[in-house]
C-alpha atoms as a PDB file:
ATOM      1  CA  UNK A   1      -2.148 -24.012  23.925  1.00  0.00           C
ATOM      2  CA  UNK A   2      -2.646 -20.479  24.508  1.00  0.00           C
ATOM      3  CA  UNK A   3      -0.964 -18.410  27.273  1.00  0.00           C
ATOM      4  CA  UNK A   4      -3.426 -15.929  28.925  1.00  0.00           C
ATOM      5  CA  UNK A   5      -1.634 -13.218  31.249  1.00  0.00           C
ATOM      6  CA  UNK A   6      -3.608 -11.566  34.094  1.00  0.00           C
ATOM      7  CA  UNK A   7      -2.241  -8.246  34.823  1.00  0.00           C
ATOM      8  CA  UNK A   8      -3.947  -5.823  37.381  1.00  0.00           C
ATOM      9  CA  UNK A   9      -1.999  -2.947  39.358  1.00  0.00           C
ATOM     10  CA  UNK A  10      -3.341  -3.784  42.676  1.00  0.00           C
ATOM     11  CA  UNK A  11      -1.336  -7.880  42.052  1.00  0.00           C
ATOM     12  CA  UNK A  12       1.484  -9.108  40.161  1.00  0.00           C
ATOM     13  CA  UNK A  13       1.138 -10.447  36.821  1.00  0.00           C
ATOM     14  CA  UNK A  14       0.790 -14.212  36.088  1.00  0.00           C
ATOM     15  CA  UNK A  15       0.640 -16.184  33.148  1.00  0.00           C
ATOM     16  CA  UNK A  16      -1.433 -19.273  32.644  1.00  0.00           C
ATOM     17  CA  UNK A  17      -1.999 -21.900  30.478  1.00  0.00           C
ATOM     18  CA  UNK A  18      -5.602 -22.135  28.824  1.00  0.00           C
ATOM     19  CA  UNK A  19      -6.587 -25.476  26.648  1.00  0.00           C
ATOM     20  CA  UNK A  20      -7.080 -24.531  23.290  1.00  0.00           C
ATOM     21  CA  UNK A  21     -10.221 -25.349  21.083  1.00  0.00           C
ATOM     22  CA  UNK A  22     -11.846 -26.496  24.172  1.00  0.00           C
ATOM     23  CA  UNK A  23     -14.972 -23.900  23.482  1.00  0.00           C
ATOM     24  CA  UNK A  24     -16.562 -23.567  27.156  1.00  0.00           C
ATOM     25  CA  UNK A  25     -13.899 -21.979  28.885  1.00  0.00           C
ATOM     26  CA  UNK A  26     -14.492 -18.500  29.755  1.00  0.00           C
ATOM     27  CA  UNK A  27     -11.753 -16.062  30.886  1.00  0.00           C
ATOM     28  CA  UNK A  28     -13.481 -15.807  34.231  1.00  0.00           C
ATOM     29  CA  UNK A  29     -13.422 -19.468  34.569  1.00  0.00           C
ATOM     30  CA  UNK A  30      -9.426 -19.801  34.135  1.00  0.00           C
ATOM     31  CA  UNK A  31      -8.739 -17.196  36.448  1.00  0.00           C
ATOM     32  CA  UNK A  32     -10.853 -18.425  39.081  1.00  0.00           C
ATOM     33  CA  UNK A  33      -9.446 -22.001  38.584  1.00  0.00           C
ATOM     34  CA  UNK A  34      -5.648 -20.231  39.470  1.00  0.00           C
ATOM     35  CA  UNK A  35      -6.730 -17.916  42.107  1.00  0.00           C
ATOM     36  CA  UNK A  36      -6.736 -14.913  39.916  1.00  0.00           C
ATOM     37  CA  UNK A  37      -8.983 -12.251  41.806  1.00  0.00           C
ATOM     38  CA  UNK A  38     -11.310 -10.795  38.780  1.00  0.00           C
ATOM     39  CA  UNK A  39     -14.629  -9.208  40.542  1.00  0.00           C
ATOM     40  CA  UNK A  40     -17.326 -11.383  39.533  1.00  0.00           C
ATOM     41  CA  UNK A  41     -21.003 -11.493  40.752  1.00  0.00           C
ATOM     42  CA  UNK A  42     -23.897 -13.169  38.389  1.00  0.00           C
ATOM     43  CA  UNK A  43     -21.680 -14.985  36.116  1.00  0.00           C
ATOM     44  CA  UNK A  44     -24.157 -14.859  33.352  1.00  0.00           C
ATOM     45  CA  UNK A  45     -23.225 -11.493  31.246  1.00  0.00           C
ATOM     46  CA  UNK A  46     -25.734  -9.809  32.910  1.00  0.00           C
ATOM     47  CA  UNK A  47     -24.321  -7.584  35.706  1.00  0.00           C
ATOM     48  CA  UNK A  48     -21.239  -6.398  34.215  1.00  0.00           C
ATOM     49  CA  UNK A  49     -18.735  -6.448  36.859  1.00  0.00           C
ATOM     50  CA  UNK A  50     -16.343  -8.735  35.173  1.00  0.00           C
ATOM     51  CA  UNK A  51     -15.839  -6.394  32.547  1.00  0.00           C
ATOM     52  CA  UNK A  52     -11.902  -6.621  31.195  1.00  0.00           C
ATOM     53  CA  UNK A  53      -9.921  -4.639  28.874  1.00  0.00           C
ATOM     54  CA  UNK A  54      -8.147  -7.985  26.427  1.00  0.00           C
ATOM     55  CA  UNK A  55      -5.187  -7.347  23.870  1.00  0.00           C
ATOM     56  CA  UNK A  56      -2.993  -9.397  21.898  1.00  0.00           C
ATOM     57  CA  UNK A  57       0.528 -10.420  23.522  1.00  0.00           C
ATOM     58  CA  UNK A  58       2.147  -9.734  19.952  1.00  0.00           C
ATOM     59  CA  UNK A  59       0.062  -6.010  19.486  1.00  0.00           C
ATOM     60  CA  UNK A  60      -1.495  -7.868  15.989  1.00  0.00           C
ATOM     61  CA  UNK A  61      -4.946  -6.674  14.949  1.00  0.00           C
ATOM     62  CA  UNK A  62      -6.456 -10.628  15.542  1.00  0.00           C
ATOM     63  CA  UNK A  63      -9.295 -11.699  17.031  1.00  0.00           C
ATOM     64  CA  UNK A  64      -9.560 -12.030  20.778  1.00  0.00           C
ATOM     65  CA  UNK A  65     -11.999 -14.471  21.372  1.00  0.00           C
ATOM     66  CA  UNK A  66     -15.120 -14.700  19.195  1.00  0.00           C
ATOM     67  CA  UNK A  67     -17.168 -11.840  18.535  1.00  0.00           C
ATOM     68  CA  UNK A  68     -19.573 -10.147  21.280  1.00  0.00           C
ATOM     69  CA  UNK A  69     -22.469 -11.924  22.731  1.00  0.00           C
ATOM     70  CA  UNK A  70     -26.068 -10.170  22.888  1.00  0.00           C
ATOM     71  CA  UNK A  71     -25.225  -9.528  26.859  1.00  0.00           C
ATOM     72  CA  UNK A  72     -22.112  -8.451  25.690  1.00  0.00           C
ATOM     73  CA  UNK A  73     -23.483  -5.635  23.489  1.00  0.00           C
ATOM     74  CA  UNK A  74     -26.163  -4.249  25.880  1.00  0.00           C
ATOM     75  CA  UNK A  75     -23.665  -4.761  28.972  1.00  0.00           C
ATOM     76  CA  UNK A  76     -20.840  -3.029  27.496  1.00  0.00           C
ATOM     77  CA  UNK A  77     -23.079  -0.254  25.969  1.00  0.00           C
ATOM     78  CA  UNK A  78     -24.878   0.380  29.353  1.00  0.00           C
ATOM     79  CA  UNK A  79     -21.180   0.990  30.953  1.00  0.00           C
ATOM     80  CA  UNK A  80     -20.049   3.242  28.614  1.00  0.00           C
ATOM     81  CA  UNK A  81     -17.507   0.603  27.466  1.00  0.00           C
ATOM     82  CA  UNK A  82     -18.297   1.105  24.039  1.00  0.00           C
ATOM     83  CA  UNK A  83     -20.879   2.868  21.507  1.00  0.00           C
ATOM     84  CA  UNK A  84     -23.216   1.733  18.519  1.00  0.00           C
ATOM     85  CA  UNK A  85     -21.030   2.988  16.447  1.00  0.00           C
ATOM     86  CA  UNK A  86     -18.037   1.200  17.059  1.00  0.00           C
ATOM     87  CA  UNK A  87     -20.348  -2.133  17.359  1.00  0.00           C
ATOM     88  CA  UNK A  88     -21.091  -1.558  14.000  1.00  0.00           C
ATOM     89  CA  UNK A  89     -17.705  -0.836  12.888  1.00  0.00           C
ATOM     90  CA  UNK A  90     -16.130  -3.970  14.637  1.00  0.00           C
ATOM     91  CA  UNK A  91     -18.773  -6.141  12.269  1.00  0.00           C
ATOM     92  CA  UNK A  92     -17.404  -4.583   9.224  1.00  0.00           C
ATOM     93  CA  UNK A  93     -13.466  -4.973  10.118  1.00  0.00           C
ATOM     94  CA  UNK A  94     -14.125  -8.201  11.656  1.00  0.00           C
ATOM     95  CA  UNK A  95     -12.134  -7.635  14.747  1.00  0.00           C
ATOM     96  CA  UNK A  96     -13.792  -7.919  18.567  1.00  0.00           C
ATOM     97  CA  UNK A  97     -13.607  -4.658  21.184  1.00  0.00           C
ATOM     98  CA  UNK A  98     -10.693  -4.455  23.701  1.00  0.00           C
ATOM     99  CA  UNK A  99     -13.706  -4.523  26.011  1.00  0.00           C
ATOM    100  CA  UNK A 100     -14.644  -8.207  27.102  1.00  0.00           C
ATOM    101  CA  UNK A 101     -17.206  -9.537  29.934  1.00  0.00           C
ATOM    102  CA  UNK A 102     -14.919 -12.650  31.615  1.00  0.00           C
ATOM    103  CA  UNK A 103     -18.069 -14.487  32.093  1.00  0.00           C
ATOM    104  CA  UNK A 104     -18.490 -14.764  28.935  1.00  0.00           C
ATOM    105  CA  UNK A 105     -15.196 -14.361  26.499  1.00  0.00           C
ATOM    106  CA  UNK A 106     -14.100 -17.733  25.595  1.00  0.00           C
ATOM    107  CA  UNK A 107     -10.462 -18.432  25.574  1.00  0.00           C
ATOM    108  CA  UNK A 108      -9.070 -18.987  21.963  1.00  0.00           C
ATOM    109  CA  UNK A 109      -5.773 -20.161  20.421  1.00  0.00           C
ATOM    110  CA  UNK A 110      -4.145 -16.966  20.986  1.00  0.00           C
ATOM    111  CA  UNK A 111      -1.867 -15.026  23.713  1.00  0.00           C
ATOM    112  CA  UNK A 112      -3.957 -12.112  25.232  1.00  0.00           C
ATOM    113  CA  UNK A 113      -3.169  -9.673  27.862  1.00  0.00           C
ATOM    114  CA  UNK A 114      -6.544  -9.486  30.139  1.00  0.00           C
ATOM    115  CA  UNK A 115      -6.400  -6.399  32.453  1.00  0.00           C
ATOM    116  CA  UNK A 116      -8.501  -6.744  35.130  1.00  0.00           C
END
């Protein structure tokens, strides 16, 4: 079971439970299921307003969810979020951006920090 903390400056931080290996749920949908206020519109990857920053609890280079979507890319390009370059640089190391859409980040085995 992985522990997922929320942590925003405007609220206090909370720590939830996610279910592990389930593979269809999305950061956006755990915090919405405890009340945690991440701004959300289309819920489809294609707006961009859930855009979160996610790190590892234990500061280990590991992956954070799988790797970027197609929305992901474009979305998180368009917002300055990240460049090609780095996109290209996170397929060669294997590891994902800090840079997550909650819509569509699904929650892994693994204790992240998602700023919001």
């Amino acid at each position: 079971m992985a522990l997922v903390t929320f942590t925003s400056p405007e609220y206090r931080d909370k720590t939830v439970y996610a279910v592990a290996g389930s593979h269809t749920q999305t950061v956006l949908k755990l915090a919405l299921e405890n009340k945690i206020p991440i701004n959300f519109e289309c819920e489809d990857g294609e707006c961009g307003t859930c855009v979160v920053k996610v790190s590892s609890i234990d500061n280990k280079l590991q992956r954070m969810g799988g790797p970027l979507t197609e929305k992901e890319k474009s979305v998180l390009k368009q917002l300055g979020k990240i460049t090609q370059a780095e996109l290209e640089q996170m397929i060669v190391d294997d590891l994902p951006s800090e840079w997550r859409l909650a819509c569509q980040m699904i929650v892994r085995d693994e204790d992240i920090r998602v700023e919001y």
